[in-house]
C-alpha atoms as a PDB file:
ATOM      1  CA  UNK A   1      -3.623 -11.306  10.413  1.00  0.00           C
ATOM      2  CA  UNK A   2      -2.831  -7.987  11.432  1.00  0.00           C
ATOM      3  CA  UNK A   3      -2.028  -6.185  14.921  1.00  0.00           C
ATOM      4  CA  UNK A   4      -2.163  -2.765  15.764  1.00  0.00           C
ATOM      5  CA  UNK A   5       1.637  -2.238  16.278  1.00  0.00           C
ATOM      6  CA  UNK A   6       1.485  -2.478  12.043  1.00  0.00           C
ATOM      7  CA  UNK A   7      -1.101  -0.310  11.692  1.00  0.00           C
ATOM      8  CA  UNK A   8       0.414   1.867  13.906  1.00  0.00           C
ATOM      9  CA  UNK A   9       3.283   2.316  11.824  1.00  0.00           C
ATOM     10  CA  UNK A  10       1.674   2.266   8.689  1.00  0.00           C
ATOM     11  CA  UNK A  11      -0.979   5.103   9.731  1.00  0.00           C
ATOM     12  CA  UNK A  12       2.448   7.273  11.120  1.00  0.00           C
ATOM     13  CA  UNK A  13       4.297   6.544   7.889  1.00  0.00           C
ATOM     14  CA  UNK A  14       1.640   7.748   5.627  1.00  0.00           C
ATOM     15  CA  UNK A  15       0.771  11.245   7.911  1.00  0.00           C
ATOM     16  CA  UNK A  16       4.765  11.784   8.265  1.00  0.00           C
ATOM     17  CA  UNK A  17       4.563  11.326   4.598  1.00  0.00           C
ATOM     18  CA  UNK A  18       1.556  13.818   3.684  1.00  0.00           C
ATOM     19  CA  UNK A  19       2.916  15.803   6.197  1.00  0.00           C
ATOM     20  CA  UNK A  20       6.535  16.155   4.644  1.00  0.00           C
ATOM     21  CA  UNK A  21       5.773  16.403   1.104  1.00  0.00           C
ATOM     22  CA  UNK A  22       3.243  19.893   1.483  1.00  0.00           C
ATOM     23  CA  UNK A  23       0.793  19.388  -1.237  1.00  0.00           C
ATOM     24  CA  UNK A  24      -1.713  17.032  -2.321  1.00  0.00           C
ATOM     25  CA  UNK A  25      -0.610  14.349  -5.135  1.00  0.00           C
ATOM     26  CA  UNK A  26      -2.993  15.660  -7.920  1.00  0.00           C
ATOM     27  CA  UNK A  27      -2.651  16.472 -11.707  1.00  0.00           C
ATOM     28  CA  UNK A  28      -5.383  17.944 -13.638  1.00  0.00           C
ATOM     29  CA  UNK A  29      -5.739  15.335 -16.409  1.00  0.00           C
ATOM     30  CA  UNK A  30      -6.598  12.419 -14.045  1.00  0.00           C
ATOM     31  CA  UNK A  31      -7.152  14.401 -10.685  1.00  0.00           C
ATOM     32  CA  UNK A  32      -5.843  12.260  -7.508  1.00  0.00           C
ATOM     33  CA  UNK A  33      -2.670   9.929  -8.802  1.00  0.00           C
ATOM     34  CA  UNK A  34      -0.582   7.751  -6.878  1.00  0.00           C
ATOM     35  CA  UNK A  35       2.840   9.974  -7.506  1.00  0.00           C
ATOM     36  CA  UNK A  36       2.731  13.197  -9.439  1.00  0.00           C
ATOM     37  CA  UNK A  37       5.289  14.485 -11.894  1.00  0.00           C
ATOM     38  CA  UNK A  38       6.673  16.386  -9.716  1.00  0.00           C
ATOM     39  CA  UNK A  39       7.368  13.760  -7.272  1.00  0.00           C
ATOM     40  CA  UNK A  40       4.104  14.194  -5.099  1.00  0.00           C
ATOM     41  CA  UNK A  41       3.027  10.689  -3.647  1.00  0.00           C
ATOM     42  CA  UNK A  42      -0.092  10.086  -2.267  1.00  0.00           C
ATOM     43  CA  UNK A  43      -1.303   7.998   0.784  1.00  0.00           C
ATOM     44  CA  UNK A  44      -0.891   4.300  -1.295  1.00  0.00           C
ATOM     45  CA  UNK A  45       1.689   6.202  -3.393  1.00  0.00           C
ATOM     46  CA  UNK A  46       3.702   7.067  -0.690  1.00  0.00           C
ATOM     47  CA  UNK A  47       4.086   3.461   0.403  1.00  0.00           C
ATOM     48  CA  UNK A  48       5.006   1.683  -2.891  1.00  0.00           C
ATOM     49  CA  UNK A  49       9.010   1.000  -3.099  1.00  0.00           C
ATOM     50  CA  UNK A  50      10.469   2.404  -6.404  1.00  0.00           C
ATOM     51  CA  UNK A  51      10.977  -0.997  -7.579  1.00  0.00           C
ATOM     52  CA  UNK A  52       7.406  -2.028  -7.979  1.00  0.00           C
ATOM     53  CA  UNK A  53       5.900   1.452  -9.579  1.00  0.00           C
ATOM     54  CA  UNK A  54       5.156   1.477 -12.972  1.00  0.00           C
ATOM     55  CA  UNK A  55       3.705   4.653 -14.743  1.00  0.00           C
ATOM     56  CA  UNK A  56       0.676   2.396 -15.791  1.00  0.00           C
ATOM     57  CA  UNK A  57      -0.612   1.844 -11.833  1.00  0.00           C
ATOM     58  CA  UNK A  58      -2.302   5.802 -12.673  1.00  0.00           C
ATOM     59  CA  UNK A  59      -4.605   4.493 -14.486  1.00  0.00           C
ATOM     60  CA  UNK A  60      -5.864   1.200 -11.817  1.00  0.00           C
ATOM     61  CA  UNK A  61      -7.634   1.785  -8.632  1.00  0.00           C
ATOM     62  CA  UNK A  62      -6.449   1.683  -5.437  1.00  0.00           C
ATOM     63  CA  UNK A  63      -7.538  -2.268  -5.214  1.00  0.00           C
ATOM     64  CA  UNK A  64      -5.389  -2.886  -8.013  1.00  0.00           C
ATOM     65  CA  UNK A  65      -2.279  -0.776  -7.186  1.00  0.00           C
ATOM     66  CA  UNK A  66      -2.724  -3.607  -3.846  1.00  0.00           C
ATOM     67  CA  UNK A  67      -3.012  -6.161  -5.842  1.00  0.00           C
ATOM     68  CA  UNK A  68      -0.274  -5.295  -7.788  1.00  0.00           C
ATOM     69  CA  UNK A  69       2.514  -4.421  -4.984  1.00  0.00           C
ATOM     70  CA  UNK A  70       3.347  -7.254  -2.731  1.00  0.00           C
ATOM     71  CA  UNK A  71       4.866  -4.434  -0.638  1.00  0.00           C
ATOM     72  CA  UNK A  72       1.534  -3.375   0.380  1.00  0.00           C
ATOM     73  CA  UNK A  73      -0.277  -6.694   0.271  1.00  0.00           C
ATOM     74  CA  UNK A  74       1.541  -6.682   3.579  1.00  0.00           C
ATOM     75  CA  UNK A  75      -0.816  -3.953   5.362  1.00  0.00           C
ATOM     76  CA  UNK A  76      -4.068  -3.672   6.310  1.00  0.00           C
ATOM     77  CA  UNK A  77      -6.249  -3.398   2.903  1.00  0.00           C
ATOM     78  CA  UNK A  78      -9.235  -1.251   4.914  1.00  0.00           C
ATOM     79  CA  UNK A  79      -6.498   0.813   6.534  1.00  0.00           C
ATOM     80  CA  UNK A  80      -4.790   1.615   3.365  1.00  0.00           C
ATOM     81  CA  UNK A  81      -8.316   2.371   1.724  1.00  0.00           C
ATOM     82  CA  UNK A  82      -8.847   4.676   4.721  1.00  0.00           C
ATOM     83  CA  UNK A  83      -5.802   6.201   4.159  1.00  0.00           C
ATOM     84  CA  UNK A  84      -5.766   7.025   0.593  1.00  0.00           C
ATOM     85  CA  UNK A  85      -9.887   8.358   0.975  1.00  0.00           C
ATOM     86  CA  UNK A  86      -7.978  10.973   3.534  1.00  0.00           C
ATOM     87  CA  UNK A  87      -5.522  12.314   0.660  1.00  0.00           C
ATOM     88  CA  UNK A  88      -8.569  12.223  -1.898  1.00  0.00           C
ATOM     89  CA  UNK A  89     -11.479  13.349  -0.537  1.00  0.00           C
ATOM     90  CA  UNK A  90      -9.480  16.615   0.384  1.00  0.00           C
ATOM     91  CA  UNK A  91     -10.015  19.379  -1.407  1.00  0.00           C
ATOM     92  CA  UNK A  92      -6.966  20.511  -3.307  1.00  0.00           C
ATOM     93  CA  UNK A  93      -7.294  24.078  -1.569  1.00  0.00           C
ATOM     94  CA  UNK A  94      -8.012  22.433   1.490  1.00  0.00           C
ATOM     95  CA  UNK A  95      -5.399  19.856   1.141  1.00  0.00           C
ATOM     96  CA  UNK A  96      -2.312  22.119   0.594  1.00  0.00           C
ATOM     97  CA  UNK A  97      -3.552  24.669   3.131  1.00  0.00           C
ATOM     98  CA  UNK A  98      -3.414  21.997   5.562  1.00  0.00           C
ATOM     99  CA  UNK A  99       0.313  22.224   5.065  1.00  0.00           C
ATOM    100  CA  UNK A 100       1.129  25.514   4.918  1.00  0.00           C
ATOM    101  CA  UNK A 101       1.978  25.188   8.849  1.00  0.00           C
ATOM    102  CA  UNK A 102       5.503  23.090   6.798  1.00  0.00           C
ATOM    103  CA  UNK A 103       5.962  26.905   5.982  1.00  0.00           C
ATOM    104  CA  UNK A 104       4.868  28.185   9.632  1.00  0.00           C
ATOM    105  CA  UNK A 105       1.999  30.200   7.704  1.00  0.00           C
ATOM    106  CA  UNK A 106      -1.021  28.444   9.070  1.00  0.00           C
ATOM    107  CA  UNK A 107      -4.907  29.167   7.829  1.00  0.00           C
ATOM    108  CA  UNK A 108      -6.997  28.056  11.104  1.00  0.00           C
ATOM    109  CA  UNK A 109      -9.981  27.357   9.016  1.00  0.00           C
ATOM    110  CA  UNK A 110      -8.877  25.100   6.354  1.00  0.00           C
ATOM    111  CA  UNK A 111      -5.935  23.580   8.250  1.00  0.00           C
ATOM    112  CA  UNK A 112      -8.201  21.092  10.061  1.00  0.00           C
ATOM    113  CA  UNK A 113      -9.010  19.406   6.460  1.00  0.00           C
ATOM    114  CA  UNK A 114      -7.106  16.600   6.198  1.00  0.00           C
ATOM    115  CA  UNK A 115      -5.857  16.393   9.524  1.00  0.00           C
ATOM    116  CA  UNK A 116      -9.424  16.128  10.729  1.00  0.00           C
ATOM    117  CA  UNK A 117      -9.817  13.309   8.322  1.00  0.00           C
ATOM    118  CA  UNK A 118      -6.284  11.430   9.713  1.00  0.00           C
ATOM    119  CA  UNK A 119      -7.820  11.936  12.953  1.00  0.00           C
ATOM    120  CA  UNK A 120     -11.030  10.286  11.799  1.00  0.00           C
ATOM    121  CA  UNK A 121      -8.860   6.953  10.323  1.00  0.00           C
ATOM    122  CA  UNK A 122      -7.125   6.593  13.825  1.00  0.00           C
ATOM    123  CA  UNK A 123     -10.135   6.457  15.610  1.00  0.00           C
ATOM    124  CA  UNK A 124     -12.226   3.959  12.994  1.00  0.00           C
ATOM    125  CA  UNK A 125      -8.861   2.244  13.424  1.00  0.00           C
ATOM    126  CA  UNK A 126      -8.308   2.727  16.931  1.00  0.00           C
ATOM    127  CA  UNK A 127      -4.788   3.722  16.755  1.00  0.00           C
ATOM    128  CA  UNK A 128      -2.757   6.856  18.010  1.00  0.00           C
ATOM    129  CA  UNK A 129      -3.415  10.338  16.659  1.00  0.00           C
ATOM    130  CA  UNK A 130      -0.690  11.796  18.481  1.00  0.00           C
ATOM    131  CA  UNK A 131       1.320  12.561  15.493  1.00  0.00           C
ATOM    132  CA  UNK A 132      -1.520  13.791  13.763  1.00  0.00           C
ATOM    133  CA  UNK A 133      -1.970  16.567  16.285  1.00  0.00           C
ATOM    134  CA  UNK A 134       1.941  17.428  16.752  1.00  0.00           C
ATOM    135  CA  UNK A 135       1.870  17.944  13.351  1.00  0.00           C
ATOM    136  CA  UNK A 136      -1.410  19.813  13.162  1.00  0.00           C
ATOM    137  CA  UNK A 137      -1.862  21.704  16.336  1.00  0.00           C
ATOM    138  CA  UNK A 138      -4.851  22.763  15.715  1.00  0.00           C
ATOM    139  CA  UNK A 139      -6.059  20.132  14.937  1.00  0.00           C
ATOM    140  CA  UNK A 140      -8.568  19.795  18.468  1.00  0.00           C
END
């Protein structure tokens, strides 16, 4: 069904993409949404192609959002429910501290949120951290 080479690339994809984009994919209406108005994506988000988004996705889970994008009906459903529980279950603080290394700032304390969590997914997953800790140092 699926190999690890795929879930390789889907786990890098998703930390390249949390990595890149600095700040967690949150509003304060709903809280955690798949892509934010100002053009935050989060782990699921992050993965669905322009062409299948539709503002109305906000407001269905993260089963649905799979249900609804044949894109991801491609990857592993556990992986990608893995993935997006990383990006949630950070705290916003947490979450956008984790990234101020994008600015070379760093905060040693809550830097290890989310990239603890990443680090947590490859090993459920048994897949390569590797990026995870270039792009988090400190990470270990």
């Amino acid at each position: 069904m699926y190999d690890a080479f795929t879930d390789q690339i889907l786990f890098d994809t998703v930390v390249n993409n949390l990595h890149t984009q600095g700040h967690k994919s949150y509003n304060d209406i709903i809280g955690c949404v798949y892509r934010s108005p100002e053009g935050r994506m989060c782990a699921v988000g992050g993965l669905i192609p322009d062409s299948e988004y539709r503002r109305s996705l906000e407001e269905t889970s993260t089963d649905g959002v799979i249900d609804a994008c044949p894109t991801l009906q491609r990857y592993n459903r556990a992986l990608l429910f893995s993935l997006q529980a990383a990006h949630d279950n950070a705290h916003i603080r947490e979450l956008d501290s984790a990234f101020v290394d994008v600015w070379g700032l760093g905060h040693d304390d809550e830097e290890r949120g989310v990239a603890r969590s990443l680090v947590a997914v490859a090993a459920q997953y048994e897949l390569d951290d590797s990026l995870v800790t270039k792009l988090w140092p400190k990470t270990t």
